[in-house]
N, C-alpha and C. Protein backbone atom coordinates (compact mmCIF):
# COMPACT_ATOMS: atom_id res chain seq x y z
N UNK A 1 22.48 -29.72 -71.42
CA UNK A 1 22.51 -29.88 -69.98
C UNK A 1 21.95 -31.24 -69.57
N UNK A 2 20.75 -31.64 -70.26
CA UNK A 2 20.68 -32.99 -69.98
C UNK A 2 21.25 -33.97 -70.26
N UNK A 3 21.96 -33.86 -71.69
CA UNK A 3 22.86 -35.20 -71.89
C UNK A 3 23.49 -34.92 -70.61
N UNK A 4 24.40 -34.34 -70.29
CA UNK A 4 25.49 -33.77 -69.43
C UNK A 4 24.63 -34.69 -67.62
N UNK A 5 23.83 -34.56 -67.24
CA UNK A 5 23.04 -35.27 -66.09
C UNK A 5 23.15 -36.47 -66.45
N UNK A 6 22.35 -37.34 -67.95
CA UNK A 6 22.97 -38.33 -68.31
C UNK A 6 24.05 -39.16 -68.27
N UNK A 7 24.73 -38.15 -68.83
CA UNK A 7 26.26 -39.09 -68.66
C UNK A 7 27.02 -39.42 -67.48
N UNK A 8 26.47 -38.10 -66.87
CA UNK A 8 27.20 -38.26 -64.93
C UNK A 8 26.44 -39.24 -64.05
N UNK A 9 24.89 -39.95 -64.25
CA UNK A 9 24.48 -40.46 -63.52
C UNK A 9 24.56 -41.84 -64.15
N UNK A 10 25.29 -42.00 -65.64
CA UNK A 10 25.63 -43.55 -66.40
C UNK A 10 26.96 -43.34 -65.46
N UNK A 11 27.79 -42.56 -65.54
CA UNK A 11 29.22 -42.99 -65.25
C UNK A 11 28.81 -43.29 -63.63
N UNK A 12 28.37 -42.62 -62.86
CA UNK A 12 27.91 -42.93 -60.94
C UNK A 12 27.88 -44.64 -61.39
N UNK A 13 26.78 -44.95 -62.08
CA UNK A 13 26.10 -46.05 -62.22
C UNK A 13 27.12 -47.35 -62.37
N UNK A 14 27.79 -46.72 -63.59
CA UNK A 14 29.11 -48.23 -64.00
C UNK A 14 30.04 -48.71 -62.97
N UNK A 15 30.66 -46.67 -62.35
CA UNK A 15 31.14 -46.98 -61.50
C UNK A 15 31.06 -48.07 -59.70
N UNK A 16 29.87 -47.93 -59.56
CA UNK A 16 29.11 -48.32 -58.95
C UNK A 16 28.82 -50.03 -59.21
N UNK A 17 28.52 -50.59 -59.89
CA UNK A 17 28.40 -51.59 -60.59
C UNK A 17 29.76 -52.56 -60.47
N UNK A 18 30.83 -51.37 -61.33
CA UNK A 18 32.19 -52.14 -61.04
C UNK A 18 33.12 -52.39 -60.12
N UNK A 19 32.73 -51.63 -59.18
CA UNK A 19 32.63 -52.06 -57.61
C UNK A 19 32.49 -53.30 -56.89
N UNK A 20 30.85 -53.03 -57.30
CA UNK A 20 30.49 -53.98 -57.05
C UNK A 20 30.45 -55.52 -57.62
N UNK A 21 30.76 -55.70 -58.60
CA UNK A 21 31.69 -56.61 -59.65
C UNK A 21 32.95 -57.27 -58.61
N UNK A 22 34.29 -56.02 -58.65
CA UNK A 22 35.32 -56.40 -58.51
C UNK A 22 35.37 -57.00 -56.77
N UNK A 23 34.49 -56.32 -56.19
CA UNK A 23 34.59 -56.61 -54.53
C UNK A 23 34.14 -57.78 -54.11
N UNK A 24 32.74 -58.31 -54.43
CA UNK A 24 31.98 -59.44 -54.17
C UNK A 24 31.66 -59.98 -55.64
N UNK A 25 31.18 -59.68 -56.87
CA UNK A 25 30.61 -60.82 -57.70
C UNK A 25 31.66 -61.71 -58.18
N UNK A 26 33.03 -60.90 -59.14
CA UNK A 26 33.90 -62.15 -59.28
C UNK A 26 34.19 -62.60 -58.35
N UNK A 27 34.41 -62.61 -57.23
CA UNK A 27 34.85 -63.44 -55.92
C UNK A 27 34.11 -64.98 -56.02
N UNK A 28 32.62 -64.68 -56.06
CA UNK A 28 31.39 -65.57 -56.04
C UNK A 28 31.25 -66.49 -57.43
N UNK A 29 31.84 -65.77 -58.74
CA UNK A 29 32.21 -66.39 -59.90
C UNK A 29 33.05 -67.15 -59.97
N UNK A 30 34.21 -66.88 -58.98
CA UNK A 30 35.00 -68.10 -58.96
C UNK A 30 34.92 -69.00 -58.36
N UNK A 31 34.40 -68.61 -56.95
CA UNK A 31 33.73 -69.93 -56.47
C UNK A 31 32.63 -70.47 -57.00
N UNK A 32 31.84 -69.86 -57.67
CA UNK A 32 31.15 -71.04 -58.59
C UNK A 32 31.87 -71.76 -59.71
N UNK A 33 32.62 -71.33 -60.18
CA UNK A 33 33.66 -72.71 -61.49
C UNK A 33 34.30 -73.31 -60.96
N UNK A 34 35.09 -72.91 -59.30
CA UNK A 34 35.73 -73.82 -58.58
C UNK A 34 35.03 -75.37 -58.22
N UNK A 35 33.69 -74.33 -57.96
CA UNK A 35 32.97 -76.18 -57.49
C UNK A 35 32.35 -76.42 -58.43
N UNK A 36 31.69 -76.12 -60.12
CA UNK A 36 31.35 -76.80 -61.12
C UNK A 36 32.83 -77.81 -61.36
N UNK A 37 33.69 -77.02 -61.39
CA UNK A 37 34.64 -78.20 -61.56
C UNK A 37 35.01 -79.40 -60.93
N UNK A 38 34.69 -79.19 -59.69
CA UNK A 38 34.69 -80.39 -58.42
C UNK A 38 33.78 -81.01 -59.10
N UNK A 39 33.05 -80.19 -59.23
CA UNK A 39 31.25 -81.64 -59.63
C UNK A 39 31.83 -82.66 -60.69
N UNK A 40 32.46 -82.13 -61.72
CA UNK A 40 32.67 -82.83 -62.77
C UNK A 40 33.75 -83.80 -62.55
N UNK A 41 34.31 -83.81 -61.62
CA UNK A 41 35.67 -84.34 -60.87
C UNK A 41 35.04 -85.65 -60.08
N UNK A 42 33.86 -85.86 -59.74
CA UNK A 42 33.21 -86.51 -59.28
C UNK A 42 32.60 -87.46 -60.45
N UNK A 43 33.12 -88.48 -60.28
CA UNK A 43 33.40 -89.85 -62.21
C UNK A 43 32.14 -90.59 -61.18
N UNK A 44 32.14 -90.90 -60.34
CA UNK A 44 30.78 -91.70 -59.30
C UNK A 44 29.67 -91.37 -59.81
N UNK A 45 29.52 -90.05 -60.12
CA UNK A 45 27.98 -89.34 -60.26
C UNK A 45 27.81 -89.74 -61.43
N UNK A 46 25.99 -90.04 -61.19
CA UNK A 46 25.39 -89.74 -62.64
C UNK A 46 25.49 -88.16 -63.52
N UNK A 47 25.40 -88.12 -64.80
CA UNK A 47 25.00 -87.17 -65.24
C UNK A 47 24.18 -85.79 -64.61
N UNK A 48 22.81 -86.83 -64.20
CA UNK A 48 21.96 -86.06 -63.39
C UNK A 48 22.60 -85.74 -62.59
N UNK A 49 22.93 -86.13 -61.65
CA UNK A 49 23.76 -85.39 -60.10
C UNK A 49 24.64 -84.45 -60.62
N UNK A 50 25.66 -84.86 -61.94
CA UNK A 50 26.70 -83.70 -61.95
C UNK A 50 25.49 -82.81 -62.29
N UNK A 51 25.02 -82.32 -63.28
CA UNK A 51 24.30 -80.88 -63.61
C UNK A 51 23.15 -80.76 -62.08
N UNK A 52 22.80 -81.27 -61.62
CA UNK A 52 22.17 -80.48 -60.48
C UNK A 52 23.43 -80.34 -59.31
N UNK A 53 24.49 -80.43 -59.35
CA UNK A 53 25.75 -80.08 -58.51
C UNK A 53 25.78 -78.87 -59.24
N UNK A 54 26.13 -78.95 -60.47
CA UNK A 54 26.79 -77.80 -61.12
C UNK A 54 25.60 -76.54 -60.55
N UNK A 55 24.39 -76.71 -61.23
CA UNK A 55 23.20 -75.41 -60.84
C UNK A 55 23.49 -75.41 -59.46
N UNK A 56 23.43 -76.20 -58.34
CA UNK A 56 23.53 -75.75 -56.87
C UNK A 56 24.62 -74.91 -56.93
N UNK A 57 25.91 -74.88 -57.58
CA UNK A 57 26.90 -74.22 -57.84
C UNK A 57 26.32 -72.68 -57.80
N UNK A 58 25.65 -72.77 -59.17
CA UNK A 58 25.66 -71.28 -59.43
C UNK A 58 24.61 -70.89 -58.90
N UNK A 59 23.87 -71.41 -57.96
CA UNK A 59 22.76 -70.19 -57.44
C UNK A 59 23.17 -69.38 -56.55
N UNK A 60 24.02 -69.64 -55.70
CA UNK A 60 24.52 -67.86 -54.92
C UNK A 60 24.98 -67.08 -55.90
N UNK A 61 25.31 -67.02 -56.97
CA UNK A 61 26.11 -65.64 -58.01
C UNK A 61 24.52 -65.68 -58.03
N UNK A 62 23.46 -66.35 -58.78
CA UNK A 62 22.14 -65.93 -59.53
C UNK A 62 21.38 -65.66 -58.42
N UNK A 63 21.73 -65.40 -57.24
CA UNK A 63 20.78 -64.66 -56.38
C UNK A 63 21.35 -63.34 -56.30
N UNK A 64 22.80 -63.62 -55.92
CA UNK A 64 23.23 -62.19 -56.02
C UNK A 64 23.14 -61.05 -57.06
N UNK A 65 23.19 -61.65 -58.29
CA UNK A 65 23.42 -60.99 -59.48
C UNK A 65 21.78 -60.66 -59.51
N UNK A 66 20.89 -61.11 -59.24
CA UNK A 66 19.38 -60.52 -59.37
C UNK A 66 19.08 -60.02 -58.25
N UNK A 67 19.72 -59.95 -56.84
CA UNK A 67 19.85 -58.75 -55.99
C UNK A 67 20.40 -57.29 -56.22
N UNK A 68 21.12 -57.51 -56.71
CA UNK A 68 22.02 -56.37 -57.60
C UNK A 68 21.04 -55.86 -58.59
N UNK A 69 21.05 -56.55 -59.49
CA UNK A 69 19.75 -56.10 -60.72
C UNK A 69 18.64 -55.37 -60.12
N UNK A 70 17.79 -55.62 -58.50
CA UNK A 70 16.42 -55.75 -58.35
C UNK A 70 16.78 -54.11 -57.80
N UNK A 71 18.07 -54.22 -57.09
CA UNK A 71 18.17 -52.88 -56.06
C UNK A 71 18.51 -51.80 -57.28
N UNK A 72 19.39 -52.15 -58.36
CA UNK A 72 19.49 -50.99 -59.39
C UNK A 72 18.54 -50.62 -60.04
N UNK A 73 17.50 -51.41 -60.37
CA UNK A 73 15.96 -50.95 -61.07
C UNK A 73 15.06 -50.29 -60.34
N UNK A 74 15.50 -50.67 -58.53
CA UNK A 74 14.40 -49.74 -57.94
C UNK A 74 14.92 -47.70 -57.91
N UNK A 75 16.46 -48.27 -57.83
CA UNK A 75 17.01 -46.62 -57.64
C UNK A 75 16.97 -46.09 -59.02
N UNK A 76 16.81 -46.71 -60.09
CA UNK A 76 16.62 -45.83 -61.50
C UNK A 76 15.17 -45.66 -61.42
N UNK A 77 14.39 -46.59 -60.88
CA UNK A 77 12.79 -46.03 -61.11
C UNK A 77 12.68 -44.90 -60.56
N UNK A 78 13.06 -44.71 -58.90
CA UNK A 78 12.97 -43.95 -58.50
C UNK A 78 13.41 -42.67 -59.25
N UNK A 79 14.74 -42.80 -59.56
CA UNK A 79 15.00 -41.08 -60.52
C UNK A 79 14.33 -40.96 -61.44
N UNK A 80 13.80 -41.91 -62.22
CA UNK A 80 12.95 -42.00 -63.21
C UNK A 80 11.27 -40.54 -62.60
N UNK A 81 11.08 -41.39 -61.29
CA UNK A 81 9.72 -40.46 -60.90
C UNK A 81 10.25 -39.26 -60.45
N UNK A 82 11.18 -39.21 -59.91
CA UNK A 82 11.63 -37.52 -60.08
C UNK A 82 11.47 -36.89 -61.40
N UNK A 83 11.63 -37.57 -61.96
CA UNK A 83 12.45 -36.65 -63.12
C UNK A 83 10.69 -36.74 -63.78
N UNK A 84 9.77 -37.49 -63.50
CA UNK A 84 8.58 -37.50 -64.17
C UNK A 84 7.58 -36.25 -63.48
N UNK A 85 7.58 -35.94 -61.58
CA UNK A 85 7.56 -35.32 -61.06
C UNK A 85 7.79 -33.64 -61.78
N UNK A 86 9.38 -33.76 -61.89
CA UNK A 86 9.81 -31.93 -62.63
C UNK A 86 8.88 -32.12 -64.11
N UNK A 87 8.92 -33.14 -65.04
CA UNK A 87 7.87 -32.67 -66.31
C UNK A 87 6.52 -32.35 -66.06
N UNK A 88 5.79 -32.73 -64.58
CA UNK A 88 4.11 -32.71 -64.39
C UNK A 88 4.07 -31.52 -63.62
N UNK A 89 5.23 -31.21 -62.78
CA UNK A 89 5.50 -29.41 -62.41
C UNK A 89 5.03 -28.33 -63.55
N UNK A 90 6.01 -28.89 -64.83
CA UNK A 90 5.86 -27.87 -65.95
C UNK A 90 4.85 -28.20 -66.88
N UNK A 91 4.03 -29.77 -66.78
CA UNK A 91 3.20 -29.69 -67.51
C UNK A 91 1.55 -28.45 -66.57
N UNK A 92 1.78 -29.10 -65.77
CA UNK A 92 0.69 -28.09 -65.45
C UNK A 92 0.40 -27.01 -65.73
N UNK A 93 1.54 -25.96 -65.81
CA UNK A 93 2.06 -24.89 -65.86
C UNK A 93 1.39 -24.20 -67.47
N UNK A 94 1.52 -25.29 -68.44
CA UNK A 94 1.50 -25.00 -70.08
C UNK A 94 0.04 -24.97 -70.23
N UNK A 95 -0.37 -23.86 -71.10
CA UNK A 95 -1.45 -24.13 -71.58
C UNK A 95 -1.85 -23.88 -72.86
N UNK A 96 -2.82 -23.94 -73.33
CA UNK A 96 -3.16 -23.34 -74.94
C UNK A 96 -2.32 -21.98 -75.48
N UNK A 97 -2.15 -20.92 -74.26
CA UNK A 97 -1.97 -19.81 -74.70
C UNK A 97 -0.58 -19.82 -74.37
N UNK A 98 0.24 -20.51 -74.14
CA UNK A 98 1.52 -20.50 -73.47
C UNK A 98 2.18 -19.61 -75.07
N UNK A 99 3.49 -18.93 -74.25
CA UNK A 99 4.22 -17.83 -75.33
C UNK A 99 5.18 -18.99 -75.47
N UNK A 100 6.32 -18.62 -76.47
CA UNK A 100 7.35 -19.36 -76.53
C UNK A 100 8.32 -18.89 -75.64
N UNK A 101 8.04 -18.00 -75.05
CA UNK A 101 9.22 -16.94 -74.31
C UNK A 101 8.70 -17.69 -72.57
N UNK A 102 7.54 -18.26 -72.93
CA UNK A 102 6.95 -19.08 -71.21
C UNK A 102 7.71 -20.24 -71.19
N UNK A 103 7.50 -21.07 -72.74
CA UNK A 103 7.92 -22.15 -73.10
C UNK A 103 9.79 -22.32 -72.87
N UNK A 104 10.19 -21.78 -73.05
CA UNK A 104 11.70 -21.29 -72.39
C UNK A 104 12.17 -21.75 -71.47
N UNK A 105 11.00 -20.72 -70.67
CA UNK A 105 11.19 -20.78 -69.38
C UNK A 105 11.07 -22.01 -68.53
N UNK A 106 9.83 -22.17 -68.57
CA UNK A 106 9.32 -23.63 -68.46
C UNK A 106 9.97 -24.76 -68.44
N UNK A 107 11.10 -24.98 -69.68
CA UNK A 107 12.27 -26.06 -70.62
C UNK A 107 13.65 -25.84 -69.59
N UNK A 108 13.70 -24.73 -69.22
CA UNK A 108 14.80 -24.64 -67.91
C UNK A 108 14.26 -24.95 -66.67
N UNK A 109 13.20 -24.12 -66.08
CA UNK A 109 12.62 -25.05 -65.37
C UNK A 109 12.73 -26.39 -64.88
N UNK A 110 12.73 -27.08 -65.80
CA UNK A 110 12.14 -28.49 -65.91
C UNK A 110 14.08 -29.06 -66.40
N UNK A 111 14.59 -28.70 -66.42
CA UNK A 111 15.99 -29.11 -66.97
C UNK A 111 16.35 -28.64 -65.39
N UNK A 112 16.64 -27.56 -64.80
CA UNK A 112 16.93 -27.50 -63.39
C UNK A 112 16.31 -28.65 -62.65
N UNK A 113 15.49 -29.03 -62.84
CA UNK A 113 14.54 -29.79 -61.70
C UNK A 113 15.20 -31.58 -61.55
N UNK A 114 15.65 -31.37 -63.51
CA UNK A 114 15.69 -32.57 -63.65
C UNK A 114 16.99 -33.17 -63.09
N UNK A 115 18.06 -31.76 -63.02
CA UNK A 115 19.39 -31.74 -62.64
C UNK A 115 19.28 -32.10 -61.41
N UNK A 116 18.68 -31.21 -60.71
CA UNK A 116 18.99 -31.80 -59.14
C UNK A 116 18.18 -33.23 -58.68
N UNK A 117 17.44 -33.90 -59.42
CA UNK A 117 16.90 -35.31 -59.88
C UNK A 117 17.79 -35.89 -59.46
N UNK A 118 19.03 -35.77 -60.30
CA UNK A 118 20.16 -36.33 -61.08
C UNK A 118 21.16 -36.01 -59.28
N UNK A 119 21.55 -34.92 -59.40
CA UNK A 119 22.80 -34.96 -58.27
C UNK A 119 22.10 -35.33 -56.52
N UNK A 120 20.79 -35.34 -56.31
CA UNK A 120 20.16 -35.68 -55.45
C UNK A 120 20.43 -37.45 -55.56
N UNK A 121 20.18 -38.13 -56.84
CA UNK A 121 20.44 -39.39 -56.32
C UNK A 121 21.44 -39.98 -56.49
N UNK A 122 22.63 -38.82 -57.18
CA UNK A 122 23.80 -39.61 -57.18
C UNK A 122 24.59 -39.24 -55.72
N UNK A 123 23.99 -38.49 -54.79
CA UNK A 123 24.34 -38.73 -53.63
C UNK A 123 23.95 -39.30 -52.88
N UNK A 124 22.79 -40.12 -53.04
CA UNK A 124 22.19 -41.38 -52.52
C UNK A 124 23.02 -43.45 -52.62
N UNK A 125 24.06 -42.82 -54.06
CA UNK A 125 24.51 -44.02 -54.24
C UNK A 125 25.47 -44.22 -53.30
N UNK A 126 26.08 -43.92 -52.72
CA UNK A 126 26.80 -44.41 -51.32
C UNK A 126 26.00 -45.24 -50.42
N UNK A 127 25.10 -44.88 -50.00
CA UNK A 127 24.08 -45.49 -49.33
C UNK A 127 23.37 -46.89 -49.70
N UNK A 128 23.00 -46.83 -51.37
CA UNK A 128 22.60 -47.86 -52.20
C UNK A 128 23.97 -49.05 -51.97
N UNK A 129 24.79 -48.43 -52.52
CA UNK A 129 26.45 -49.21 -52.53
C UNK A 129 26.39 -50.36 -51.26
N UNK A 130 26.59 -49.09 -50.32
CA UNK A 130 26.29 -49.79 -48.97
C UNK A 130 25.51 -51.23 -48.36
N UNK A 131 24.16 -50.58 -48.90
CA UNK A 131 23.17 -51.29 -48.25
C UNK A 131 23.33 -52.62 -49.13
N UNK A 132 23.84 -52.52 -50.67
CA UNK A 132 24.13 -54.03 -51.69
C UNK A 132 24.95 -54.40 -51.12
N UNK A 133 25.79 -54.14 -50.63
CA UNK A 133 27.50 -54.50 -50.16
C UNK A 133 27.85 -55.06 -49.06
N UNK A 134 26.32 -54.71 -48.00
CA UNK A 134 25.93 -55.45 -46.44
C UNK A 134 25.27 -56.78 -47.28
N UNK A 135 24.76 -57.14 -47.88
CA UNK A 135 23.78 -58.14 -48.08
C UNK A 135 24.87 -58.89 -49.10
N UNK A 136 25.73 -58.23 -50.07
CA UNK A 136 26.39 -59.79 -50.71
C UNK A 136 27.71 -60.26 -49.33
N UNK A 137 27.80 -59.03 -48.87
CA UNK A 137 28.79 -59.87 -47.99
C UNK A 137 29.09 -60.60 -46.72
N UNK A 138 27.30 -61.14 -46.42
CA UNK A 138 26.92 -61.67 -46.03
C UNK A 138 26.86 -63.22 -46.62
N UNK A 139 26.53 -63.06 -47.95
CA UNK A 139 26.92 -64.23 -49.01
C UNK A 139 28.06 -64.66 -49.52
N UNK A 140 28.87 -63.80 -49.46
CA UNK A 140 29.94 -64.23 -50.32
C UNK A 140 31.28 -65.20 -49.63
């Protein structure tokens, strides 16, 4: 059951990602090689000028792409403390004398808890989507 939460909140995730990829980042990828290439098109410039043309190039993708990064690490932390939340539910619960027939129980418990972890924030990713999707396309 947990691989199974796993795999549905990797696939939310890629999907999500490749979205966000196909809508705004390659867009922003090509306009950054469009104008590295201008830079280099520019025979006037020193060396120096072309490579600090080129980096001015790519810092809107490298803001975006570590906007993207910063907002996906906060929504996995977050499921992360859910899901740390349902184990400190059931750790409390265990003690020296615990049966294996508690222990069971407990292991579902804590597998339910972790499930709705899981479908609680994959109905949050619309929202996440969203709120990345207002801010690159503002940039892009």
């Amino acid at each position: 059951m947990v691989e199974q939460a796993q795999f549905r909140i990797q696939e939310a995730m890629t999907a999500l990602v490749d979205d966000l990829d196909k809508t705004y980042l390659r867009g922003m990828q090509r306009a950054m090689h469009i104008c590295a290439a201008e830079c280099c098109e520019k025979k006037e410039n020193s060396v120096d000028q072309v490579h600090r043309c080129i980096e001015n190039c790519s810092t809107p993708l490298t803001q975006a792409q570590t906007f993207v990064q910063n907002e996906l690490s906060q929504f996995q932390e977050r499921l992360q403390r859910c899901v740390m939340v349902c184990q400190d539910r059931v750790r409390d619960q265990v003690t020296a004398n615990t049966s294996e027939t508690q222990v069971s129980v407990y292991k579902a418990e804590f597998e339910g808890c972790a499930m709705q972890c899981v479908d609680d924030h994959i109905q949050l990713m619309p929202s996440v989507k969203k709120r990345i999707a207002a801010v690159l396309s503002k940039n892009s």
